[in-house]
Structures are given as structure tokens and as C-alpha cells.
C-alpha atoms as a PDB file:
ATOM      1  CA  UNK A   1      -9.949 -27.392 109.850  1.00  0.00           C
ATOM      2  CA  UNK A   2      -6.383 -26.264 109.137  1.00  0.00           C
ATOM      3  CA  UNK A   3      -4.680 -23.293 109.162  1.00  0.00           C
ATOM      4  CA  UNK A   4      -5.047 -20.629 106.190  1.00  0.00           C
ATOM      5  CA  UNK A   5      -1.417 -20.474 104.584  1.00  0.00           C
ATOM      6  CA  UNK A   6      -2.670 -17.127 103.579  1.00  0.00           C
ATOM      7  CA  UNK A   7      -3.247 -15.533 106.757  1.00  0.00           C
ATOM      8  CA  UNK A   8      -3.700 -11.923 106.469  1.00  0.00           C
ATOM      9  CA  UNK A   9      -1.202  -9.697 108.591  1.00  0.00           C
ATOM     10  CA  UNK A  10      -4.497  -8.432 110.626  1.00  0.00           C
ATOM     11  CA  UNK A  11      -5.074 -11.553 111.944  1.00  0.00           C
ATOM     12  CA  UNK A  12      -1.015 -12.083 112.437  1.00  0.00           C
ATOM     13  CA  UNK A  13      -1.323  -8.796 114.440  1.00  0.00           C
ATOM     14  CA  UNK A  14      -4.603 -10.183 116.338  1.00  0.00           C
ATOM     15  CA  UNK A  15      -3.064 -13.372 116.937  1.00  0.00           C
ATOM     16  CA  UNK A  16       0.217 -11.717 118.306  1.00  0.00           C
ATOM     17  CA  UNK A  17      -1.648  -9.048 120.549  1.00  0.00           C
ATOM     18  CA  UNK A  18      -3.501 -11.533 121.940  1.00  0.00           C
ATOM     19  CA  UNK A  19      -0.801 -14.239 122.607  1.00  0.00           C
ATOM     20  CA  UNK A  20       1.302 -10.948 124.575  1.00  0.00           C
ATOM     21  CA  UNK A  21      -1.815 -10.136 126.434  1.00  0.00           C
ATOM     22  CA  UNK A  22      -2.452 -13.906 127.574  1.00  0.00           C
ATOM     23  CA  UNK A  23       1.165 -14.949 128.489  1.00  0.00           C
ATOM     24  CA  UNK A  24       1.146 -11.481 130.806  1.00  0.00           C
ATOM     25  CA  UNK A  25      -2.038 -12.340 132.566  1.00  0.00           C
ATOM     26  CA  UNK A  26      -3.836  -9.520 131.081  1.00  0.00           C
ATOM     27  CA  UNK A  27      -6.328 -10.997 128.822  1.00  0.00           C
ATOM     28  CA  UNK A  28      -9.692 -11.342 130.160  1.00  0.00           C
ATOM     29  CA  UNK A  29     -12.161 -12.706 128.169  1.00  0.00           C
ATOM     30  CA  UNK A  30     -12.812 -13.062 124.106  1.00  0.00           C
ATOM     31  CA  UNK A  31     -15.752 -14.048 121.485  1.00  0.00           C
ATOM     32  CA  UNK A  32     -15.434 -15.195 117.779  1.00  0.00           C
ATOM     33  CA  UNK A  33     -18.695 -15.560 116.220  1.00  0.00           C
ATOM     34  CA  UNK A  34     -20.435 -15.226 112.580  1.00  0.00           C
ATOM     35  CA  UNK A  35     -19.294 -18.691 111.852  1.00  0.00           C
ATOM     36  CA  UNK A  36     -19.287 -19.733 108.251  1.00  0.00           C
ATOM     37  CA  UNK A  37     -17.542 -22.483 108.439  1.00  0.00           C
ATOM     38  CA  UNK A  38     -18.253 -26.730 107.872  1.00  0.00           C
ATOM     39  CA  UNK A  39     -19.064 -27.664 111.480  1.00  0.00           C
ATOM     40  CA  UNK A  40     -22.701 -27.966 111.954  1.00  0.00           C
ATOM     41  CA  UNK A  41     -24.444 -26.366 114.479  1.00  0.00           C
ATOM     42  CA  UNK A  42     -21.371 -24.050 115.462  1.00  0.00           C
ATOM     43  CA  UNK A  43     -22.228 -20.704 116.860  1.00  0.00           C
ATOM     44  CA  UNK A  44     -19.782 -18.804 118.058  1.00  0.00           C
ATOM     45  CA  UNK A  45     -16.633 -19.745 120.659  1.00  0.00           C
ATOM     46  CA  UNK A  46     -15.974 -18.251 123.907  1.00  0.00           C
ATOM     47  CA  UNK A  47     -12.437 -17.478 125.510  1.00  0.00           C
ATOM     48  CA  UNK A  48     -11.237 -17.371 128.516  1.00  0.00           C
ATOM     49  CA  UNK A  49      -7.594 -17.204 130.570  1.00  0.00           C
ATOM     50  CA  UNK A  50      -8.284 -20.160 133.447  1.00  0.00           C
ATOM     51  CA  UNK A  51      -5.162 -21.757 135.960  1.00  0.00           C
ATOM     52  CA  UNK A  52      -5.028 -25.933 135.876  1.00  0.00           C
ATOM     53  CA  UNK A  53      -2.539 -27.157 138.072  1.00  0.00           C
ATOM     54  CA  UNK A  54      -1.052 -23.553 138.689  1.00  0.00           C
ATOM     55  CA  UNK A  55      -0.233 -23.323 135.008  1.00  0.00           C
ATOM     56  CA  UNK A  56      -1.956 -20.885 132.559  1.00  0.00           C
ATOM     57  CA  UNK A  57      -4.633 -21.844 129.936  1.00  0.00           C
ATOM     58  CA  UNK A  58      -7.117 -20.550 127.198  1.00  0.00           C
ATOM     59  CA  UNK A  59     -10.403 -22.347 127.670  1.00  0.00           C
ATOM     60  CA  UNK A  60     -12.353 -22.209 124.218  1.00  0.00           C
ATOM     61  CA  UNK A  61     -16.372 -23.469 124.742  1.00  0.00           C
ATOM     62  CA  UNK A  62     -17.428 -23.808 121.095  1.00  0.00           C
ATOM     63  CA  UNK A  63     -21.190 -23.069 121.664  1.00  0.00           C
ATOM     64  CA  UNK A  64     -23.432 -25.375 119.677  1.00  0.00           C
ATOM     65  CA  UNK A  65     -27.155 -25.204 118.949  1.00  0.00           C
ATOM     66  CA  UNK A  66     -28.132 -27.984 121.253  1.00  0.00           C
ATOM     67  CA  UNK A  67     -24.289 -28.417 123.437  1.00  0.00           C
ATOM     68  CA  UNK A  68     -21.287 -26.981 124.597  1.00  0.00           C
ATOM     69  CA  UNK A  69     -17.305 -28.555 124.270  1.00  0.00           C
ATOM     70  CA  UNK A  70     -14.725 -26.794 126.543  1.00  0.00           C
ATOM     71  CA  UNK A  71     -11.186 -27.661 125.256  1.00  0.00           C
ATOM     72  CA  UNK A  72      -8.231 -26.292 127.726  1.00  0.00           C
ATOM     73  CA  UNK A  73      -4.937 -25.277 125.385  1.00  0.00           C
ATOM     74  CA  UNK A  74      -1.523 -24.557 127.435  1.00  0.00           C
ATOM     75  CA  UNK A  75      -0.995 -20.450 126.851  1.00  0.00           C
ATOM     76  CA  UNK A  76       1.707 -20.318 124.918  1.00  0.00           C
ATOM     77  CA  UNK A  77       0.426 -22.762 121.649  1.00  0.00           C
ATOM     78  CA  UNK A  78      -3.158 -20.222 122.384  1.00  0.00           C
ATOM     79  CA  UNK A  79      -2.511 -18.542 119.195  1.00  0.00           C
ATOM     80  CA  UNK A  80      -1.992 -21.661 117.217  1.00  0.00           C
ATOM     81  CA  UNK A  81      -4.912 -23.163 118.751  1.00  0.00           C
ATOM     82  CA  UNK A  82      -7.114 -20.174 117.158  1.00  0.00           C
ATOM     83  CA  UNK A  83      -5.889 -19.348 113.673  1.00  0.00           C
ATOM     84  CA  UNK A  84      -7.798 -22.134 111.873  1.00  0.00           C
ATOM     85  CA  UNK A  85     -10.780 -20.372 113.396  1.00  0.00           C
ATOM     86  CA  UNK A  86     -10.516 -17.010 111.939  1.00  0.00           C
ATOM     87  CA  UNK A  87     -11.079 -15.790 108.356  1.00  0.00           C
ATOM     88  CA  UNK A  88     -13.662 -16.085 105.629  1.00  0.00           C
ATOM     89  CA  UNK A  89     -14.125 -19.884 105.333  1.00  0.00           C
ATOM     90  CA  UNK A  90     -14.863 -19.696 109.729  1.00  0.00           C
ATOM     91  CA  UNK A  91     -15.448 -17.272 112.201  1.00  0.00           C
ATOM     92  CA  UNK A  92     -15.633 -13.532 110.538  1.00  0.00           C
ATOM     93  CA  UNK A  93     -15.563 -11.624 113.596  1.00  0.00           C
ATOM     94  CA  UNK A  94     -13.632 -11.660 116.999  1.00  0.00           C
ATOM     95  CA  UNK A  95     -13.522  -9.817 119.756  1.00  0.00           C
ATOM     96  CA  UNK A  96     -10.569  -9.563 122.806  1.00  0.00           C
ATOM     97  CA  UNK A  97     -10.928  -8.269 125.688  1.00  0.00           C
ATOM     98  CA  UNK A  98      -7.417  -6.865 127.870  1.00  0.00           C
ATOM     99  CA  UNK A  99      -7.490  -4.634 131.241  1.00  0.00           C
ATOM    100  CA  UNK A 100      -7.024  -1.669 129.238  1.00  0.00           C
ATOM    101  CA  UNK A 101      -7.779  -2.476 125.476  1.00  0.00           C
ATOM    102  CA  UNK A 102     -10.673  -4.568 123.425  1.00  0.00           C
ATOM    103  CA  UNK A 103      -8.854  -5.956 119.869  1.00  0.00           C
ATOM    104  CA  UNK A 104     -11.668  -6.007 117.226  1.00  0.00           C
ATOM    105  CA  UNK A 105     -11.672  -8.103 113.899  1.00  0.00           C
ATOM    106  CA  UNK A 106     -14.093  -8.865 110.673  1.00  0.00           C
ATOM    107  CA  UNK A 107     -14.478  -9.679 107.504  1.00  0.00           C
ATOM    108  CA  UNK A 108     -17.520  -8.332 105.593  1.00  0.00           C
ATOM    109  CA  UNK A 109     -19.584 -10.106 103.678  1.00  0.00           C
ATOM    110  CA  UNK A 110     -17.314  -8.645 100.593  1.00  0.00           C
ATOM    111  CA  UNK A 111     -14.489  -9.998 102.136  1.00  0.00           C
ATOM    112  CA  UNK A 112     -13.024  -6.619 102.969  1.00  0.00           C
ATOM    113  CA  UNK A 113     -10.957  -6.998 106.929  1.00  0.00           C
ATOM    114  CA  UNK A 114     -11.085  -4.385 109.396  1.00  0.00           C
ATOM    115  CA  UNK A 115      -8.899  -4.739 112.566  1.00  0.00           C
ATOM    116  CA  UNK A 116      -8.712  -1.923 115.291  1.00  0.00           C
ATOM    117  CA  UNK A 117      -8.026  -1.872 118.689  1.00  0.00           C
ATOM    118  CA  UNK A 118      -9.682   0.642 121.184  1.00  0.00           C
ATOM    119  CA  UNK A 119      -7.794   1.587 124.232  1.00  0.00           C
ATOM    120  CA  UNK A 120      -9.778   2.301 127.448  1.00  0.00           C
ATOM    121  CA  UNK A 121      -9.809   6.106 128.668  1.00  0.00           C
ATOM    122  CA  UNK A 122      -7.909   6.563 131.834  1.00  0.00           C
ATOM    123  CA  UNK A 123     -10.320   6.861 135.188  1.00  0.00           C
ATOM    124  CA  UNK A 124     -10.619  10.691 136.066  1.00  0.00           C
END
């Protein structure tokens, strides 16, 4: 799969919220599913921020029907490793999760984007 030369400036935004939150340690965890794209049996992919050899990483599990594949990407080229993923012709919905924010994104089935991002309330 390649990268859409298209990309929409929601998924720029995504891509750049998430890259800031992962490089500061304060992603936590993330989801892309509805998959539309070519790769059979593809369900959705998990994220995750993990340490190998004291350095930091995204682990992706792309979650098949029948298996899983982890694949370990150094933090900073995380971004790159997920654009090809998102948009109409692949995943149409993600969600990222930070200590004090979730990042939504989707595409309806018209094609239309949304993109918000919820802050947590403060603890009383």
C-alpha cells in the first residue's frame, strides 16, 4: 500500500498529534479499524508505545481473521509508518488514546471526514 498523495489535512493533523504525543511518552494506546482496503482477512490494527533496547517504539498488531503480525517501528518514522493505513481505500476510522485526550477520525460511507479530539475533564 502506499501513501495517498492526497492526504487530507485531518489526517495531517491526526498524524502530527499523534507523532507529538508518542515522541513525549504520552500516547497510550490506539485502534484503526473499518478496513476497506486489499489485504485479505485484515481487521483492524492495534497501537501501542513499547521500549526495545531502551529506545521508544510503536508496535502495530494487524489483527487478522485467523492470525496476528506485530511489526515494531522506531517513534519518530511512527507517523510515516501509519499514513498508508488511513483514508477511504483502508482503514476509515481511528482512534488515539493520550493521558489527557482521545484523537478521533472517520470517513463515512459518503466519504465525508470528521476529526475531533476530546480532552479529558480535570479530576475534582
Amino acid at each position: 500500500m502506499t501513501p495517498d498523495s492526497q492526504a487530507s489535512p485531518d489526517i495531517e493533523q491526526l498524524l502530527a498529534d499523534f507523532q507529538r504525543w508518542l515522541l513525549d511518552g504520552h500516547f497510550q494506546r490506539g485502534s484503526l479499524s473499518k478496513y476497506r482496503g486489499s489485504e485479505p482477512g485484515l481487521q483492524r490494527m492495534n497501537l501501542r508505545p513499547v521500549q526495545i533496547k531502551g529506545q521508544p517504539y510503536l508496535q502495530i498488531v494487524f489483527r487478522h481473521a485467523t492470525r496476528d503480525v506485530t511489526k515494531n517501528h522506531p517513534a519518530a518514522q511512527a507517523a510515516a509508518a501509519l499514513r498508508p493505513w488511513l483514508g477511504p481505500g483502508a482503514f476509515r476510522h481511528a482512534v488515539l488514546h493520550h493521558g489527557t485526550a482521545r484523537a478521533e477520525w472517520m470517513v463515512t460511507e459518503r466519504g465525508q471526514v470528521h476529526a475531533r479530539t476530546v480532552s479529558a475533564a480535570p479530576a475534582q
